[in-house]
C-alpha atoms as a PDB file:
ATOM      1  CA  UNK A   1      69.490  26.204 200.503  1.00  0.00           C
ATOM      2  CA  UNK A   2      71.306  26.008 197.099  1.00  0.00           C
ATOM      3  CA  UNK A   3      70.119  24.161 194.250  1.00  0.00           C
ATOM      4  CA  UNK A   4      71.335  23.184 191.058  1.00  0.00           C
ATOM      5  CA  UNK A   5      69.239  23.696 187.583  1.00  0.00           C
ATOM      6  CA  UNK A   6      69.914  20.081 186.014  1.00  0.00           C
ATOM      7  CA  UNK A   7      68.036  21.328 182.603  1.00  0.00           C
ATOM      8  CA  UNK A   8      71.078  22.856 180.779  1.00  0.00           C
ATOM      9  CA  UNK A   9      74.977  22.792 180.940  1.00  0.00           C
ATOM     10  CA  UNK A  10      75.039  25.555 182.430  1.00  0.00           C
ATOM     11  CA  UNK A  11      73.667  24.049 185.703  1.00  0.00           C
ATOM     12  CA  UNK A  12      73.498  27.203 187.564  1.00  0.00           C
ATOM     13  CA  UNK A  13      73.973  27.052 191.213  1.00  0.00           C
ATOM     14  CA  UNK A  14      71.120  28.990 192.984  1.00  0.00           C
ATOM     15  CA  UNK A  15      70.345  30.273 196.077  1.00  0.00           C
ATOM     16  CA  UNK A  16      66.471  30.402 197.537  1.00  0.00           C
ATOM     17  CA  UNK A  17      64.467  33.034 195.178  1.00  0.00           C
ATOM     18  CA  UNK A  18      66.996  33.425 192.765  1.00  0.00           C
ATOM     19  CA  UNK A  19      66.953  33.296 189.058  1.00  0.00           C
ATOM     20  CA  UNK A  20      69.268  31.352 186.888  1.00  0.00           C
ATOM     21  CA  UNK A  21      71.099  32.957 183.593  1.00  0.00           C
ATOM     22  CA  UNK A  22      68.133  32.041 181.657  1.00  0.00           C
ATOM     23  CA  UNK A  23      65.807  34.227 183.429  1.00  0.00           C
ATOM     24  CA  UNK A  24      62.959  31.971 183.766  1.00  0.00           C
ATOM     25  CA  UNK A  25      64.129  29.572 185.981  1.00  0.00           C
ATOM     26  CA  UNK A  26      64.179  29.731 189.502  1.00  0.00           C
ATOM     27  CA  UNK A  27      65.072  28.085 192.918  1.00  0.00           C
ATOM     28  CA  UNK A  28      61.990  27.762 195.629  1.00  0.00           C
ATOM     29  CA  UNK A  29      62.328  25.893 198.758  1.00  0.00           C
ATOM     30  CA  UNK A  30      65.197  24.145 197.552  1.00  0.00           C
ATOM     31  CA  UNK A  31      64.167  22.987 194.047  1.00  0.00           C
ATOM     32  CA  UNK A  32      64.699  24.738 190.867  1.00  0.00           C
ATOM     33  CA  UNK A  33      61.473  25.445 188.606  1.00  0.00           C
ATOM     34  CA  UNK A  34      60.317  27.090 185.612  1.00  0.00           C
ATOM     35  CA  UNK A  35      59.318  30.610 187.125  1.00  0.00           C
ATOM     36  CA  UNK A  36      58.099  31.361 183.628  1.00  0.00           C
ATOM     37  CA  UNK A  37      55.304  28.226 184.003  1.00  0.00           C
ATOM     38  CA  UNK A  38      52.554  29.146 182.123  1.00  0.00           C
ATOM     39  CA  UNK A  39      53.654  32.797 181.811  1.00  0.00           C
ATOM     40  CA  UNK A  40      52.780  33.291 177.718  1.00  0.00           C
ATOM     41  CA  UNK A  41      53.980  36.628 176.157  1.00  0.00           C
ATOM     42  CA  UNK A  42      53.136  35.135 172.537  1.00  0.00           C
ATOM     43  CA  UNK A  43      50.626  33.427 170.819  1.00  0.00           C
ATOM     44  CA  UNK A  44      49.774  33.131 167.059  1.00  0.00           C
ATOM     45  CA  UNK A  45      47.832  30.444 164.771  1.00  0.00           C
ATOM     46  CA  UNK A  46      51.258  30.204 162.275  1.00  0.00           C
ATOM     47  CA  UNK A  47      51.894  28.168 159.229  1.00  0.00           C
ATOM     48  CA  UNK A  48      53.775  25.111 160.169  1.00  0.00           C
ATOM     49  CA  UNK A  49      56.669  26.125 157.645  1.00  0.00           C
ATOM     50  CA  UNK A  50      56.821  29.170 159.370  1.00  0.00           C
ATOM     51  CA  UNK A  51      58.775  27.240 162.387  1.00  0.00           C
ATOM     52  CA  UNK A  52      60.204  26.588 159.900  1.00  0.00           C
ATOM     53  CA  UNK A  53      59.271  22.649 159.494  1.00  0.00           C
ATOM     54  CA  UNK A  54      59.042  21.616 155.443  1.00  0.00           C
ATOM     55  CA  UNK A  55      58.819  18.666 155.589  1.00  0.00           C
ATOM     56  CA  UNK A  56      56.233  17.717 158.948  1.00  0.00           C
ATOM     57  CA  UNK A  57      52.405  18.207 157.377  1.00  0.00           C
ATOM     58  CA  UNK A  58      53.248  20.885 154.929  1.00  0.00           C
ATOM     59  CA  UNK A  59      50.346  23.316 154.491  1.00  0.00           C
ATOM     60  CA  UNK A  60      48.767  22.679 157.953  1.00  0.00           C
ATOM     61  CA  UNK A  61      48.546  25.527 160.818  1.00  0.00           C
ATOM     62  CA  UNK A  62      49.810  25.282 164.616  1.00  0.00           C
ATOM     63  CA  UNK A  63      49.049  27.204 167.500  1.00  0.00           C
ATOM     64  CA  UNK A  64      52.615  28.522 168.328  1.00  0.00           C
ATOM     65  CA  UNK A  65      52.921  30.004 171.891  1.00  0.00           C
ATOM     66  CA  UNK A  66      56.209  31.859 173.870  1.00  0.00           C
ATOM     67  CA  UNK A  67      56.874  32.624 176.900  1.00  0.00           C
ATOM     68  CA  UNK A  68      60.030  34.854 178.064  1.00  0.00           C
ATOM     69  CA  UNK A  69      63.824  33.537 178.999  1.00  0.00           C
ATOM     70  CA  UNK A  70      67.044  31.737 176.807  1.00  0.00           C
ATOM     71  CA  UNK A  71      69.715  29.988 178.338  1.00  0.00           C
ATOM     72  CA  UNK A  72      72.128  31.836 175.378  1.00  0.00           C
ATOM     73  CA  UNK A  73      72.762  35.339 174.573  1.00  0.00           C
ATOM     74  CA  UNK A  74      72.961  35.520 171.054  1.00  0.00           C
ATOM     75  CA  UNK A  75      73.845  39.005 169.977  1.00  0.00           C
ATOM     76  CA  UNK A  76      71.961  38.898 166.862  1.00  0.00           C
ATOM     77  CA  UNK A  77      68.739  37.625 169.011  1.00  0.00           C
ATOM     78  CA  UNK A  78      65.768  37.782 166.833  1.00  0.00           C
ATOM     79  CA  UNK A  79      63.416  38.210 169.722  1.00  0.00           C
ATOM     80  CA  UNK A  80      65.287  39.610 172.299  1.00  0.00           C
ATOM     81  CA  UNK A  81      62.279  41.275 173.528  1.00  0.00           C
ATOM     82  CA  UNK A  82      61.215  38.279 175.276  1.00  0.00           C
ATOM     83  CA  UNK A  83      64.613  35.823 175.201  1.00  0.00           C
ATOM     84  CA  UNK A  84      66.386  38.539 176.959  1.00  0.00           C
ATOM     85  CA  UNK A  85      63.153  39.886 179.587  1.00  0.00           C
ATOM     86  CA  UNK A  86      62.015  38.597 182.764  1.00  0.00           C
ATOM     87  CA  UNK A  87      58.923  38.320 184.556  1.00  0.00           C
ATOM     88  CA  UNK A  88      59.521  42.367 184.541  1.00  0.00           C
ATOM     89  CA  UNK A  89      60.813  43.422 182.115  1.00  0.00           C
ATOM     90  CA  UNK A  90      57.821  41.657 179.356  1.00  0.00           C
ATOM     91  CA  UNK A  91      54.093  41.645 179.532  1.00  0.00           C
ATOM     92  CA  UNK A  92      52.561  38.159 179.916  1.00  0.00           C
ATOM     93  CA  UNK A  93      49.011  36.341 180.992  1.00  0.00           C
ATOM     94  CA  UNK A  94      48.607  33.381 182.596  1.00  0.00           C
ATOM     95  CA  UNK A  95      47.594  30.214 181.257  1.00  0.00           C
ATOM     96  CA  UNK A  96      46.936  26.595 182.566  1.00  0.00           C
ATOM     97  CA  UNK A  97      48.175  23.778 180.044  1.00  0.00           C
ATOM     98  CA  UNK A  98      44.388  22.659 180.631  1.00  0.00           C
ATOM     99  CA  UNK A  99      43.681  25.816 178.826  1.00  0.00           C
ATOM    100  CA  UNK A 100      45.911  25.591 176.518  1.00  0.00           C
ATOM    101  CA  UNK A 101      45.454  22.579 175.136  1.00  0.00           C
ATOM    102  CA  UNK A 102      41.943  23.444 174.848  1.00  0.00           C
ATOM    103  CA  UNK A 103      42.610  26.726 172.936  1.00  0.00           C
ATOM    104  CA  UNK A 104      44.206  24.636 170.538  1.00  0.00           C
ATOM    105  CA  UNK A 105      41.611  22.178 170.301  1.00  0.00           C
ATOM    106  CA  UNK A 106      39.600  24.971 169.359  1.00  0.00           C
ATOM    107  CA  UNK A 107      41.353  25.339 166.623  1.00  0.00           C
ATOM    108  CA  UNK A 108      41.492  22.692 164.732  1.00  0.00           C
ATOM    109  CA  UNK A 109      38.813  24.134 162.013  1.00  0.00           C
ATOM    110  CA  UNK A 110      41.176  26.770 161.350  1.00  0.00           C
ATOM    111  CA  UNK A 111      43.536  23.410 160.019  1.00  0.00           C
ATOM    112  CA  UNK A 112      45.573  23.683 163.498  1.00  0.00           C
ATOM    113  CA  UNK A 113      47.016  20.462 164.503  1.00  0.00           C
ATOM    114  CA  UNK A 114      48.516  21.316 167.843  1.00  0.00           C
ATOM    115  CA  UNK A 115      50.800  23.294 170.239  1.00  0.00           C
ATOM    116  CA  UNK A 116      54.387  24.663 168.768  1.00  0.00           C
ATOM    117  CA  UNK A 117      56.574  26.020 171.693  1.00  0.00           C
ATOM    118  CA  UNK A 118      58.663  28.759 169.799  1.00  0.00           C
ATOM    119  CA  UNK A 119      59.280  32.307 170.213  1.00  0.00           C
ATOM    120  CA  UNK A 120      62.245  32.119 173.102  1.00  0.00           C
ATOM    121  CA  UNK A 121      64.165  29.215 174.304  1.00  0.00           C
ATOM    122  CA  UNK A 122      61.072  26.705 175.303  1.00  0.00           C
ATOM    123  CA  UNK A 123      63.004  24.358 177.288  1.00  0.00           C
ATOM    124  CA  UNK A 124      63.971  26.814 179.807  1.00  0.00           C
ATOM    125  CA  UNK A 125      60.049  26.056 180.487  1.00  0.00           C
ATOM    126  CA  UNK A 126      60.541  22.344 181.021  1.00  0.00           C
ATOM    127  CA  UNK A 127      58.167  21.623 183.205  1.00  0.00           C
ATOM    128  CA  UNK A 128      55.049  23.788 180.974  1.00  0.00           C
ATOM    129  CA  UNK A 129      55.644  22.352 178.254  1.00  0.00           C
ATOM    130  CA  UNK A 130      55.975  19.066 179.501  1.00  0.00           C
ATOM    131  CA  UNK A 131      52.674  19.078 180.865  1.00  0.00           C
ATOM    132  CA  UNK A 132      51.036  20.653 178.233  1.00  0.00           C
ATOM    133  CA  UNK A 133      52.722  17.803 175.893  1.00  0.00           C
ATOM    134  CA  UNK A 134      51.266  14.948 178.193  1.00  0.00           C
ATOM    135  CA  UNK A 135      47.778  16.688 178.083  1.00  0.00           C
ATOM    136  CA  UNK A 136      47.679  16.923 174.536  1.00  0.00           C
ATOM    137  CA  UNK A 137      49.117  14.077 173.255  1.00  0.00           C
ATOM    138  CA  UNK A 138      45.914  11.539 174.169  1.00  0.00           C
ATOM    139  CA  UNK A 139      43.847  14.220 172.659  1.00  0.00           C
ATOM    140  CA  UNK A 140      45.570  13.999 169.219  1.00  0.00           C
ATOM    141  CA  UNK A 141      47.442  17.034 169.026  1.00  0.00           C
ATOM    142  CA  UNK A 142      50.851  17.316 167.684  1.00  0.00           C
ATOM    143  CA  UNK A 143      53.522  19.312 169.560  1.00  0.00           C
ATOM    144  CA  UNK A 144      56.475  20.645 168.398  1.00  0.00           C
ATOM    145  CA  UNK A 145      59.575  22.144 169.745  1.00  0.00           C
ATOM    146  CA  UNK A 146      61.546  25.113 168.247  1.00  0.00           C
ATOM    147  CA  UNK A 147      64.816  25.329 170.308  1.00  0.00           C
ATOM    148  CA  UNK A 148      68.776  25.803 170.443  1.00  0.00           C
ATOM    149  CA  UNK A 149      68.662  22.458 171.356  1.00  0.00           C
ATOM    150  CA  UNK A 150      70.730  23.260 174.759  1.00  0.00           C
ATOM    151  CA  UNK A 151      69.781  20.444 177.401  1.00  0.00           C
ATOM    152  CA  UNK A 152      71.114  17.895 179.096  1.00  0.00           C
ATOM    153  CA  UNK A 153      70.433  14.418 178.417  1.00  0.00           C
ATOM    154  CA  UNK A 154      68.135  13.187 181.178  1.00  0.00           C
ATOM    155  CA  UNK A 155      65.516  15.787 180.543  1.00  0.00           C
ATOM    156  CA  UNK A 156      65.784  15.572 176.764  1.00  0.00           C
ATOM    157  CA  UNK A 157      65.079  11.401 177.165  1.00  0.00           C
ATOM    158  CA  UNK A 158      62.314  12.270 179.412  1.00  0.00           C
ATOM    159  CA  UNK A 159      60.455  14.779 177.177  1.00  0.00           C
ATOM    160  CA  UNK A 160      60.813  13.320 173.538  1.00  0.00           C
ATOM    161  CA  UNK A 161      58.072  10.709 173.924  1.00  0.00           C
ATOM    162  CA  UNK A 162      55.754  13.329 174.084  1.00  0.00           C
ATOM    163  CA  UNK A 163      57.269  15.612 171.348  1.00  0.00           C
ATOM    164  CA  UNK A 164      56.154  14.629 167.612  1.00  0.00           C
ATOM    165  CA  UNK A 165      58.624  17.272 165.776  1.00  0.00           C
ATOM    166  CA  UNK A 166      61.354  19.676 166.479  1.00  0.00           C
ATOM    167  CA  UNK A 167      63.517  22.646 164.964  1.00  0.00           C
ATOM    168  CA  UNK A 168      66.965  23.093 166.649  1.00  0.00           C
ATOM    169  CA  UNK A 169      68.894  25.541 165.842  1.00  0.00           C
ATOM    170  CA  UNK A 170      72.337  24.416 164.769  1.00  0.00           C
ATOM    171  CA  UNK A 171      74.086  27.905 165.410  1.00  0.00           C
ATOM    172  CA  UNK A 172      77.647  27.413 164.694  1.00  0.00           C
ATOM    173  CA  UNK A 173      79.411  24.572 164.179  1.00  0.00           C
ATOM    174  CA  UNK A 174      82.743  25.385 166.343  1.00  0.00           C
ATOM    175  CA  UNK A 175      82.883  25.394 170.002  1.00  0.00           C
ATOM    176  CA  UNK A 176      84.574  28.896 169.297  1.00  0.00           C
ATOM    177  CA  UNK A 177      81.621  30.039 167.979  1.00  0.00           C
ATOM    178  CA  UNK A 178      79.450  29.102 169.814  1.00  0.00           C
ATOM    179  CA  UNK A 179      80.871  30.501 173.438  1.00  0.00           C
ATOM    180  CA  UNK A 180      80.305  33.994 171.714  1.00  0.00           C
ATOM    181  CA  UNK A 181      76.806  33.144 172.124  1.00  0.00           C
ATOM    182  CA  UNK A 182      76.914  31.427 175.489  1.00  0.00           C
ATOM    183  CA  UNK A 183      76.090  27.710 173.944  1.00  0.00           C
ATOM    184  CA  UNK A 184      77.649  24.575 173.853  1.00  0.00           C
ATOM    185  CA  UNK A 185      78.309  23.142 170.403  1.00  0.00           C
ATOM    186  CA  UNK A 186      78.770  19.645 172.124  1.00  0.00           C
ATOM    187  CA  UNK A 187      75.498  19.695 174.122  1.00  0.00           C
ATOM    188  CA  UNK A 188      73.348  20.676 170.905  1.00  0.00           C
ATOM    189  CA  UNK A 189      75.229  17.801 168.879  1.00  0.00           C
ATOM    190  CA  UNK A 190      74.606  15.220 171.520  1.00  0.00           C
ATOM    191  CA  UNK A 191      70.764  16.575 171.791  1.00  0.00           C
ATOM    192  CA  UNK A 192      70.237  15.976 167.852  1.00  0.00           C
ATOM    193  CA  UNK A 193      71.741  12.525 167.850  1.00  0.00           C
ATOM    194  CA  UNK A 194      69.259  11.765 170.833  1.00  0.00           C
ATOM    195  CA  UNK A 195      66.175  13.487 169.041  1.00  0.00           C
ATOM    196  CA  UNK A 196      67.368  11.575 165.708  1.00  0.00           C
ATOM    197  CA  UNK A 197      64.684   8.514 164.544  1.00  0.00           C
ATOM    198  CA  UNK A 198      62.760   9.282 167.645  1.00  0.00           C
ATOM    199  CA  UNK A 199      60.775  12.385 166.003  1.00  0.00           C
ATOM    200  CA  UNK A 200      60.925  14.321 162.652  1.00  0.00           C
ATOM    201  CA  UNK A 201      63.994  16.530 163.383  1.00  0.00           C
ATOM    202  CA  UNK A 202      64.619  19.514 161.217  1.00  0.00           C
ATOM    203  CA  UNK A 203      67.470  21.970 161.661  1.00  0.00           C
ATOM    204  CA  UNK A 204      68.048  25.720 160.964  1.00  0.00           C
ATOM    205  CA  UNK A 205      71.538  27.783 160.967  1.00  0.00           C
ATOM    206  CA  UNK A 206      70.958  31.275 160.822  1.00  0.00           C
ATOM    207  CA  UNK A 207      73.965  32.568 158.486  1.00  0.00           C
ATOM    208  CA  UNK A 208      75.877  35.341 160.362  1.00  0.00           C
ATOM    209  CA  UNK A 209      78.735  36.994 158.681  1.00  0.00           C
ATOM    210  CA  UNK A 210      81.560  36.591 160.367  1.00  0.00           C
ATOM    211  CA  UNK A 211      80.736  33.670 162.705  1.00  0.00           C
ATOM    212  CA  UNK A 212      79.380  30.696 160.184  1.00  0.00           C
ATOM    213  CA  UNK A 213      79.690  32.240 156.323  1.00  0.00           C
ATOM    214  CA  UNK A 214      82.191  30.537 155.373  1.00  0.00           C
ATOM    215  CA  UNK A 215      82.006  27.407 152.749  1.00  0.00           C
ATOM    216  CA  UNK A 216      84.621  25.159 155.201  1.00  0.00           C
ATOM    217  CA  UNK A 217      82.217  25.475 158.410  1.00  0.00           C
ATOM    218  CA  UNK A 218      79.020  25.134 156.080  1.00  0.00           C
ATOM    219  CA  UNK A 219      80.592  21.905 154.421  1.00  0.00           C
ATOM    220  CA  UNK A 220      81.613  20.586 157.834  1.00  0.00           C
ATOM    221  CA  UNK A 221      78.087  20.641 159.412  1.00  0.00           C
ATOM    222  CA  UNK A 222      76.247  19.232 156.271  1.00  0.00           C
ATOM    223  CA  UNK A 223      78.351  16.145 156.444  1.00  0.00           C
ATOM    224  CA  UNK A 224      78.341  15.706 159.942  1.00  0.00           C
ATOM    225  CA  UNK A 225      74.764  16.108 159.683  1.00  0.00           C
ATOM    226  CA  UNK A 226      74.342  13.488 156.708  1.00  0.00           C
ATOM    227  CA  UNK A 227      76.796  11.273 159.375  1.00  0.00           C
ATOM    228  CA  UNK A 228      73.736  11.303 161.659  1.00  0.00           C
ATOM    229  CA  UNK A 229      71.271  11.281 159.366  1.00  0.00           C
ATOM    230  CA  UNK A 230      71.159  12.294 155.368  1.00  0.00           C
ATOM    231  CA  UNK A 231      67.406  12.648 155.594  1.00  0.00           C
ATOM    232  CA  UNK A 232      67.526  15.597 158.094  1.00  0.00           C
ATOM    233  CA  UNK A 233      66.368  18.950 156.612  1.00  0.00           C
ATOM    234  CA  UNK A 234      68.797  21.838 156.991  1.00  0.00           C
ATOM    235  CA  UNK A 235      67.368  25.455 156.993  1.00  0.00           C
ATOM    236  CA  UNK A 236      69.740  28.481 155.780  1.00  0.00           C
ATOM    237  CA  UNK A 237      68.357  31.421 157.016  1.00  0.00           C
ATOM    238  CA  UNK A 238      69.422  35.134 156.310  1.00  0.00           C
ATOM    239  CA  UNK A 239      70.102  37.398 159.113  1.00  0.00           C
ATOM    240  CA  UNK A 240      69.330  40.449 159.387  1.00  0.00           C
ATOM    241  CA  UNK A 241      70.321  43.195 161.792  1.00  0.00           C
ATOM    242  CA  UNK A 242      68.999  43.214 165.561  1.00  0.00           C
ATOM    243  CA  UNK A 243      69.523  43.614 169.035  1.00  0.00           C
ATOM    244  CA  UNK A 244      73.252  44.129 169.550  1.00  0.00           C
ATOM    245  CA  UNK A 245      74.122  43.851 166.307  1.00  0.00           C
ATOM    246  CA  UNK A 246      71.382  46.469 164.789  1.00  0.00           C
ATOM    247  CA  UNK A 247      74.665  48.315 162.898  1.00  0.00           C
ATOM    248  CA  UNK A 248      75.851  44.905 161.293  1.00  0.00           C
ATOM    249  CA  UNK A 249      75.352  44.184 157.928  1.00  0.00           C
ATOM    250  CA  UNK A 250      72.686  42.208 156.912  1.00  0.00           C
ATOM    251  CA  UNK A 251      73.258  38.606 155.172  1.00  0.00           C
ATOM    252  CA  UNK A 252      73.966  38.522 151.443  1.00  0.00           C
ATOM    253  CA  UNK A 253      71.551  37.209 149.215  1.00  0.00           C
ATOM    254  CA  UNK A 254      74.177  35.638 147.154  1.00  0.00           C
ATOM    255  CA  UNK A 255      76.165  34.558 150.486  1.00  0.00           C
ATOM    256  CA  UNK A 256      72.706  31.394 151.276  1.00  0.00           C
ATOM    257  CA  UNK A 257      72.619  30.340 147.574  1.00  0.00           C
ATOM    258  CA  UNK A 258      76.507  29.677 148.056  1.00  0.00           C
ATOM    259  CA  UNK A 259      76.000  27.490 151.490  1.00  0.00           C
ATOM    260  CA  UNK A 260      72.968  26.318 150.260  1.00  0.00           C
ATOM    261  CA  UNK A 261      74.864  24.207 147.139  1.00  0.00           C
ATOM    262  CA  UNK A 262      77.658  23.994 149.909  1.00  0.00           C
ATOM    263  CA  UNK A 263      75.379  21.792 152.355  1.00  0.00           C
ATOM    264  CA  UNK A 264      74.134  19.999 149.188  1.00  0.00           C
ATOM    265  CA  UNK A 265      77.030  18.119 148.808  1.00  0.00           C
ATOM    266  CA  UNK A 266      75.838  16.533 151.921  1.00  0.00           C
ATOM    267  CA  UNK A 267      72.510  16.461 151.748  1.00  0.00           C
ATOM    268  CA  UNK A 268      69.099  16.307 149.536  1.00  0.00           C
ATOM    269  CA  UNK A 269      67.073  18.642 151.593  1.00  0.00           C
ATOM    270  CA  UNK A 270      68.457  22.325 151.540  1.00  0.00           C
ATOM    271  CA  UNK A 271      65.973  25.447 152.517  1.00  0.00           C
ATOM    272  CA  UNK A 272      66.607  28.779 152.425  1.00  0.00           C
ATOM    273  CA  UNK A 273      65.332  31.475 154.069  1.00  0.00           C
ATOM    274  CA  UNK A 274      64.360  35.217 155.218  1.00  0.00           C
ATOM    275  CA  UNK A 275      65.297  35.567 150.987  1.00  0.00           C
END
């Protein structure tokens, strides 16, 4: 029996054991699930600005954890190792949320204060991180998203009550621009409106040359930005070469300082990064 995956706009149309374009999510007796559940192929006690979030308890730690699958294909992936793998294809352990959640408990003298979901696309492991989330809310963790940001409303309502922070990547701001990469530019918008006021919501745009370097596209998605919300932190990060793109050039230095006083026309809180 087909099923379709209501977590993205994709909403891939599977058949019984197969796997959607994401990789990690799959159809089984007529309902599509995270095949990746608890699957972890990363795990690292990071600095919270390392997600990057700047402004959410600056100077604190959190236990950042990945698993394998993305619901885009960037070409410039910056860890395509697991974005781009399968169950296959990536080495992974097993994990229960319970266990999780404890792990990160654990901790907490380190200066960890709770779970970041990071590494690949996290949401195409709704239902993990989900549960994780409602297990370590009550026990006072914070948990924190780094994503593209592409899902579809219902889920995204359903999950934010139990997310305290989030990173979405803003990776274009033209629908143009973003099909090269398999995304939605109007899916992503509509997700950061709906995250907006309801937790600390920081963005990143990684600057590619050729696809979002230019001062008109920058200036466009500060302002529409600052339309939603002038106190949102935007994140311009350098790229450098990888995955398909390993013969590209990588990202003037000069080329961020020049968005970076582009977007700050906009707005008050301008990062840079990968300098």
């Amino acid at each position: 029996m087909k099923a379709v995956c209501g977590i993205c706009p994709r909403r891939c149309s599977l058949g019984e054991g197969q796997l959607g374009f994401c990789r990690a999510r799959i159809n089984r007796g007529g309902k599509v699930i995270c095949e990746n559940y608890g699957r972890v192929t990363s795990l690292a006690l990071d600095p919270i600005e390392k997600k990057p979030l700047h402004m959410f308890y600056p100077g604190v730690k959190i236990l950042s954890v990945g698993s394998y699958g993305c619901n885009m294909d960037c070409g410039y992936c910056q860890n395509c190792d697991i974005a781009r793998a399968d169950s296959t294809s990536t080495q992974w352990e097993a994990i229960s949320p319970e266990a999780l959640v404890t792990l990160a408990e654990g901790y907490r003298p380190q200066g960890n204060i709770g779970l970041a979901f990071t590494y690949n696309e996290p949401l195409v492991g709704y239902e993990f991180v989900l549960d994780c989330a409602k297990l370590a809310k009550p026990r006072g963790l914070k948990i924190v998203l780094v994503t593209n940001g592409m899902i579809e409303s219902e889920p995204w309502e359903r999950l934010l009550p139990f997310i305290d922070a989030a990173n979405i990547d803003l990776k274009a701001f033209s629908q143009a621009g973003y099909r090269t990469l398999g995304g939605n530019l109007d899916t992503v918008k509509a997700a950061i409106v709906q995250a907006q006021g309801k937790i600390h919501l920081e963005l990143t745009t990684l600057i590619v040359p050729g696809l979002n370097d230019d001062n008109e596209s920058i200036r466009a998605e500060a302002a529409w930005i600052a339309s939603v919300s002038s106190g949102i932190p935007l994140h311009l990060s350098r790229f450098f070469p990888r995955h398909r793109m390993r013969d590209a050039l990588a990202t003037p230095l000069e080329t961020v300082l020049r968005l970076a006083k582009v977007a700050r026309e906009h707005l008050p809180y301008v990062f840079t990064g990968n300098l």
